[in-house]
C-alpha atoms as a PDB file:
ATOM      1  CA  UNK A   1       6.205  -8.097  14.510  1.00  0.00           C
ATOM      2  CA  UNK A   2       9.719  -8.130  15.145  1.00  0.00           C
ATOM      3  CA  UNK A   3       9.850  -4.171  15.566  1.00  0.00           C
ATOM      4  CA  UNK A   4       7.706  -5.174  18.593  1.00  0.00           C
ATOM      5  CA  UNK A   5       9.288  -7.810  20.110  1.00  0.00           C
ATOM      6  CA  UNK A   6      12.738  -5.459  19.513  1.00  0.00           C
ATOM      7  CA  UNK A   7      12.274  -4.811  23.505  1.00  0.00           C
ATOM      8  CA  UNK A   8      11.928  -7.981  24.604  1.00  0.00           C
ATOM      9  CA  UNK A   9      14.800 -10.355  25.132  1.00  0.00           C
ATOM     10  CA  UNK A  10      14.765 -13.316  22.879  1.00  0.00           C
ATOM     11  CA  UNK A  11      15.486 -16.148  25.708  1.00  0.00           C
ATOM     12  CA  UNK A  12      11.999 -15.587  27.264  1.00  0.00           C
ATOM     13  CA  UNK A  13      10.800 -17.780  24.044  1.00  0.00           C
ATOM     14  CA  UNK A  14      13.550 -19.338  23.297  1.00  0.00           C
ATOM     15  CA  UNK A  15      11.927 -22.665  23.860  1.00  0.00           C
ATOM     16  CA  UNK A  16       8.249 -21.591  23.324  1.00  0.00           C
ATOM     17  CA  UNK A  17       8.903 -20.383  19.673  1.00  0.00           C
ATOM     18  CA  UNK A  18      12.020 -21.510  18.494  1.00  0.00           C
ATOM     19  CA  UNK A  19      12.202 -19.744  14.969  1.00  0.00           C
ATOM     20  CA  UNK A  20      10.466 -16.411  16.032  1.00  0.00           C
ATOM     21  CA  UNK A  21      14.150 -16.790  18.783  1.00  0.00           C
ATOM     22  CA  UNK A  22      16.076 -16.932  15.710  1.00  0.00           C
ATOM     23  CA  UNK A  23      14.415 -14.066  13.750  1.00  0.00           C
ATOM     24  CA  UNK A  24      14.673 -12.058  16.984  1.00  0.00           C
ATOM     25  CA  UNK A  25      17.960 -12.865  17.514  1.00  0.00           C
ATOM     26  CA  UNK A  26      19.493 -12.108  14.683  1.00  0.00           C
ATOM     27  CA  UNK A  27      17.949  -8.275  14.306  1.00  0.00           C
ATOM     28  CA  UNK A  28      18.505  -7.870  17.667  1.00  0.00           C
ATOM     29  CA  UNK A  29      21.619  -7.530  17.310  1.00  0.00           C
ATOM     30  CA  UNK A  30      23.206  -3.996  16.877  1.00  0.00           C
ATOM     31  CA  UNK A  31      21.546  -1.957  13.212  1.00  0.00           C
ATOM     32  CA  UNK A  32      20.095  -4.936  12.358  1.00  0.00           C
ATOM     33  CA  UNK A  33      16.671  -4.071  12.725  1.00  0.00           C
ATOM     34  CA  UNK A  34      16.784  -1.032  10.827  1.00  0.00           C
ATOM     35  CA  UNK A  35      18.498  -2.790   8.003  1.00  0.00           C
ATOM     36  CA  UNK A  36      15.825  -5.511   8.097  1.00  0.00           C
ATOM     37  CA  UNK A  37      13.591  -2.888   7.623  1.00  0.00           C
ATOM     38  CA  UNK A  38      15.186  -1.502   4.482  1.00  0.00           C
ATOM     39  CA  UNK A  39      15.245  -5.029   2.964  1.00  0.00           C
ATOM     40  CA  UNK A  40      11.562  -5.381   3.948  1.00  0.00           C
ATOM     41  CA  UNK A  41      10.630  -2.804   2.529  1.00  0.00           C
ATOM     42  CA  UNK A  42      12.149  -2.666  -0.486  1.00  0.00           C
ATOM     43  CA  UNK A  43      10.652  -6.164  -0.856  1.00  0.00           C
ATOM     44  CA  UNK A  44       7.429  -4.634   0.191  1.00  0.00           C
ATOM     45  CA  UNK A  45       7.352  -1.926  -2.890  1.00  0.00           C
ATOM     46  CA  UNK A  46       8.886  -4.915  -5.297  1.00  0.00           C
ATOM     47  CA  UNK A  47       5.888  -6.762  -4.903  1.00  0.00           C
ATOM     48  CA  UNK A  48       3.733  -3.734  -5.037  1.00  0.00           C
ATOM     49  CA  UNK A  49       4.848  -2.960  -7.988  1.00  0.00           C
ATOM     50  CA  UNK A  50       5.045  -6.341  -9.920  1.00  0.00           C
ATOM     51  CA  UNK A  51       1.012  -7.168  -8.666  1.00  0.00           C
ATOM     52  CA  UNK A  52       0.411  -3.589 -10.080  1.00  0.00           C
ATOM     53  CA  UNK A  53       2.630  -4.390 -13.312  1.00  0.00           C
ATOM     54  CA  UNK A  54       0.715  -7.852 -13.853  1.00  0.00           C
ATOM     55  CA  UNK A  55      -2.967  -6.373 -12.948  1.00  0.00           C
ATOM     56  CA  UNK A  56      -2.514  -3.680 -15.666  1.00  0.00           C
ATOM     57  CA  UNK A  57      -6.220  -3.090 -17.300  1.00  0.00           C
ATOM     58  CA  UNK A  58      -7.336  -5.247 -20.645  1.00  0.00           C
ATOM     59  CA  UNK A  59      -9.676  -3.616 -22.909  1.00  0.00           C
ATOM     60  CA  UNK A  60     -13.498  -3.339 -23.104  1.00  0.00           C
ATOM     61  CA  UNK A  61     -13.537  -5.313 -19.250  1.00  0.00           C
ATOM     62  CA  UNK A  62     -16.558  -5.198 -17.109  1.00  0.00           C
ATOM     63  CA  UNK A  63     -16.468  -5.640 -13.090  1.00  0.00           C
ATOM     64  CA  UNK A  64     -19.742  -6.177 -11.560  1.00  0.00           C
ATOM     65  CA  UNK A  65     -21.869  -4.841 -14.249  1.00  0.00           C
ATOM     66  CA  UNK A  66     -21.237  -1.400 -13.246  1.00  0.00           C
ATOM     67  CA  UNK A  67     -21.644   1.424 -16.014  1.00  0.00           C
ATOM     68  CA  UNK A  68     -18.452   1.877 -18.313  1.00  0.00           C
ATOM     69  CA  UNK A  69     -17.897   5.233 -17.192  1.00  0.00           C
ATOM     70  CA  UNK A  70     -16.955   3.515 -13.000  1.00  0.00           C
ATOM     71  CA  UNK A  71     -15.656   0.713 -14.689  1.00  0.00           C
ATOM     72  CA  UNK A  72     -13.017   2.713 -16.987  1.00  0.00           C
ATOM     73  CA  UNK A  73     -12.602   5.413 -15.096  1.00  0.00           C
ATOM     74  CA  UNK A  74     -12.193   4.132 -11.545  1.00  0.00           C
ATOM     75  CA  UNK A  75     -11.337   0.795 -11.611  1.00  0.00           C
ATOM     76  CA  UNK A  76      -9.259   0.676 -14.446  1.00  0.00           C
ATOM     77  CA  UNK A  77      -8.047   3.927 -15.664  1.00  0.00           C
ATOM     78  CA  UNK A  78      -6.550   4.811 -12.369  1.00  0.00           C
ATOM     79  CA  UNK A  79      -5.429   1.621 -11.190  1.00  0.00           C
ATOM     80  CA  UNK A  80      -7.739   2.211  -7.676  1.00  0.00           C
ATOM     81  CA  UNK A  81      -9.262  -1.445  -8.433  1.00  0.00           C
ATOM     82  CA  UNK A  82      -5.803  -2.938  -7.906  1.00  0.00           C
ATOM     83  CA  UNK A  83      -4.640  -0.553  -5.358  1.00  0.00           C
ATOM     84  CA  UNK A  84      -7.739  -2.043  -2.864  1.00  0.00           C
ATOM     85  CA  UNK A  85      -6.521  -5.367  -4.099  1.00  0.00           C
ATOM     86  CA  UNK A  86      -2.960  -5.475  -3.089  1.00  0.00           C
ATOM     87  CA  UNK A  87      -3.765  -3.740  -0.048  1.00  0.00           C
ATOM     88  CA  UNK A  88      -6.461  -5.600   1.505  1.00  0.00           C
ATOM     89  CA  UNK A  89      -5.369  -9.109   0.331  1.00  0.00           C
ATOM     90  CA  UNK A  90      -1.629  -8.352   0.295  1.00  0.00           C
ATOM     91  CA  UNK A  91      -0.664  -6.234   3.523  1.00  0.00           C
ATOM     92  CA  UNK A  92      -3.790  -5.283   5.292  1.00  0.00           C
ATOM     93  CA  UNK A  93      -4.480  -8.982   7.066  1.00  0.00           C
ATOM     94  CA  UNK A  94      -0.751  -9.761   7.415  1.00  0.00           C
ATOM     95  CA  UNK A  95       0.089  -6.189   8.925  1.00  0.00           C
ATOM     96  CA  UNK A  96      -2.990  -6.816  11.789  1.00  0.00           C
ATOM     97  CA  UNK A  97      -2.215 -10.641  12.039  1.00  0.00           C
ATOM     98  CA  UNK A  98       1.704  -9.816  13.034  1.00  0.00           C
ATOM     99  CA  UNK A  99       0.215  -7.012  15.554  1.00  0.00           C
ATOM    100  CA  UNK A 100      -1.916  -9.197  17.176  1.00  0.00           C
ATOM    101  CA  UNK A 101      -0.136 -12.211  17.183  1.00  0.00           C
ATOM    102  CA  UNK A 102       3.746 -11.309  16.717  1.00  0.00           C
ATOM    103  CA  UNK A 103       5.659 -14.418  18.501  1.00  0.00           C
ATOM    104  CA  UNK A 104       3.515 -16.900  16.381  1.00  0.00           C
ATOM    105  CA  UNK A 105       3.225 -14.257  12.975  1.00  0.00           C
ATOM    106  CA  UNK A 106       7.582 -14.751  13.092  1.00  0.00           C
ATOM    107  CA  UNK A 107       7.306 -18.826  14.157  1.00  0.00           C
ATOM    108  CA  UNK A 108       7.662 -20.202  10.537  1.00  0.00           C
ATOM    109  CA  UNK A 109      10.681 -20.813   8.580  1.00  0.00           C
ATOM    110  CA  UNK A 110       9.015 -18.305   5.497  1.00  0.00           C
ATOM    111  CA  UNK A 111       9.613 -15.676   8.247  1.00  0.00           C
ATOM    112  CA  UNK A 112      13.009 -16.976   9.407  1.00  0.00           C
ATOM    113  CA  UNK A 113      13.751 -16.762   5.058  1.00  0.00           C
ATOM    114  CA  UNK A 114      12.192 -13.473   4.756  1.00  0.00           C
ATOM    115  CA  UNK A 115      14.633 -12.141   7.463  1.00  0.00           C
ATOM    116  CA  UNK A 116      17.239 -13.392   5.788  1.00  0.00           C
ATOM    117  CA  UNK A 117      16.387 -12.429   2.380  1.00  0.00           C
ATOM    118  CA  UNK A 118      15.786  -8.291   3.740  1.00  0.00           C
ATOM    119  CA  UNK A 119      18.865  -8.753   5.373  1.00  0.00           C
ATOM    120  CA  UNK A 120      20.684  -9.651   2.307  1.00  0.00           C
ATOM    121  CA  UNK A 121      19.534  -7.059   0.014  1.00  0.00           C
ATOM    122  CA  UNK A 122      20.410  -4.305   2.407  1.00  0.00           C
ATOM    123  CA  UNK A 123      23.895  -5.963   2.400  1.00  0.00           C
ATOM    124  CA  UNK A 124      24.105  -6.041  -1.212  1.00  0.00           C
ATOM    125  CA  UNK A 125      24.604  -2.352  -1.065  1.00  0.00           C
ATOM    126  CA  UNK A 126      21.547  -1.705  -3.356  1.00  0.00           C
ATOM    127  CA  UNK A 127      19.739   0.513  -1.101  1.00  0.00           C
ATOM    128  CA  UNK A 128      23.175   2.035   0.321  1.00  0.00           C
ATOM    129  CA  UNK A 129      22.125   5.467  -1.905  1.00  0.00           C
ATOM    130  CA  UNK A 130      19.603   5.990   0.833  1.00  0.00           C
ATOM    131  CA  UNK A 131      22.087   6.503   3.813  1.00  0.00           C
ATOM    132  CA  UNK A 132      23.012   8.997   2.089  1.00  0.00           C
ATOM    133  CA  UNK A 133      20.102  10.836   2.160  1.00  0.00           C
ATOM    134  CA  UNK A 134      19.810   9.572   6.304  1.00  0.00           C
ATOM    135  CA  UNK A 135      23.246  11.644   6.457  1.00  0.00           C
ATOM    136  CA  UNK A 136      22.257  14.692   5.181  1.00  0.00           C
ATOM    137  CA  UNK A 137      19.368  14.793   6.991  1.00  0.00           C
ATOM    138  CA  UNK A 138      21.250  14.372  10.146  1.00  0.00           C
ATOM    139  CA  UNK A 139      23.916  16.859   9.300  1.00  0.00           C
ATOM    140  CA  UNK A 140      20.929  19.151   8.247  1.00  0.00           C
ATOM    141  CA  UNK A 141      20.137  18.286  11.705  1.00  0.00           C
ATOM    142  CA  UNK A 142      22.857  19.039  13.613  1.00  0.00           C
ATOM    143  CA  UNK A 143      22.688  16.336  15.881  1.00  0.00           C
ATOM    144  CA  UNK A 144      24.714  13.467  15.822  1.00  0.00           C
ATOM    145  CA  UNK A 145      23.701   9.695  14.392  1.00  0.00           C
ATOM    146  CA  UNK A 146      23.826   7.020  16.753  1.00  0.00           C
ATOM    147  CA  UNK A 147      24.445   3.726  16.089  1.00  0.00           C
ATOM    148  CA  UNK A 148      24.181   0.280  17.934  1.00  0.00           C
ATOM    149  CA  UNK A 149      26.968  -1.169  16.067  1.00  0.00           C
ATOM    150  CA  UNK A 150      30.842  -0.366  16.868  1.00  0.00           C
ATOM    151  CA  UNK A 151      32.704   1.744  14.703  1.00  0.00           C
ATOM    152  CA  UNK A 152      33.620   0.286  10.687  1.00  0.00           C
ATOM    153  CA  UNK A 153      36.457  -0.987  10.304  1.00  0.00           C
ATOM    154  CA  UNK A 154      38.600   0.711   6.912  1.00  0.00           C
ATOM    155  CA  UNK A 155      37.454  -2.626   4.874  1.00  0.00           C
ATOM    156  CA  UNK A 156      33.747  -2.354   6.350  1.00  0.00           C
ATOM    157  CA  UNK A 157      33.618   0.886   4.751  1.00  0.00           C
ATOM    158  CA  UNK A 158      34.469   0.095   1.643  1.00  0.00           C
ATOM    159  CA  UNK A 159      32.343  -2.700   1.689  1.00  0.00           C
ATOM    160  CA  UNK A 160      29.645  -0.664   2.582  1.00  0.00           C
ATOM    161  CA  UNK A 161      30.174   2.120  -0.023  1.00  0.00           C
ATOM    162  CA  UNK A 162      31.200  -0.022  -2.940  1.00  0.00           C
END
């Protein structure tokens, strides 16, 4: 929701949703937006993967007395049962309910935390390998990056790289 309301200035709800005004404030602001994005989804594949790693199969299970060979094959065998799962409990109601509704989806203080939260693990510099990638693909390119922030400073940059 906040890649939606990216256009629209945060003091038109300032007073109508006051945390959604801080979330949207505070990405906003210059590259923040694409670094909450990195954080999110980073977070995103972390939970992925730990629902995956804690719905791994158990042995001789049944679902819905269906024959052994769906059962094993499908459902367990190639993980499909908690692939549906984590996708329609996990992201598919969230992802229409902060379309629909994106002011009120990014009105709660788990929001306003989340924010924070992707922010601070793109800061930590753990998913820093990936610019690299984003500048060989613009070099590759040839066109030049642009950026809403102003130019690093010599101690930003070595922040930023170690």
């Amino acid at each position: 929701s906040l890649v939606g309301l990216a256009k629209v200035h945060p003091e038109m709800f300032e007073l109508t949703h006051p945390i959604a005004f801080k979330c949207n404030k505070v990405t906003s602001e210059g590259d923040n937006l694409e670094r909450y994005l990195m954080g999110r989804q980073f977070m995103a594949c972390m939970i992925i993967f730990l629902i995956n790693f804690s719905g791994g199969p158990i042995a001789d299970v049944q679902l819905w007395g269906l024959p052994n060979a769906i059962n094993q094959i499908i459902f367990f065998t190639s993980g499909l049962g908690i692939v549906f799962f984590t996708v329609v409990v996990g992201h598919l109601n969230s992802q229409i309910n902060a379309s629909k509704y994106m002011l009120d989806y990014c009105d709660n203080y788990f929001a306003l935390i989340t924010t924070w939260f992707a922010l601070g693990i793109e800061c930590s510099g753990l998913l820093h390998a990936s610019y690299l990638i984003q500048m060989l693909v613009v070099a590759l390119s040839g066109k030049g990056m642009k950026s809403k922030d102003d130019p690093r400073t010599t101690a930003q940059s070595i922040f930023f790289w170690f």
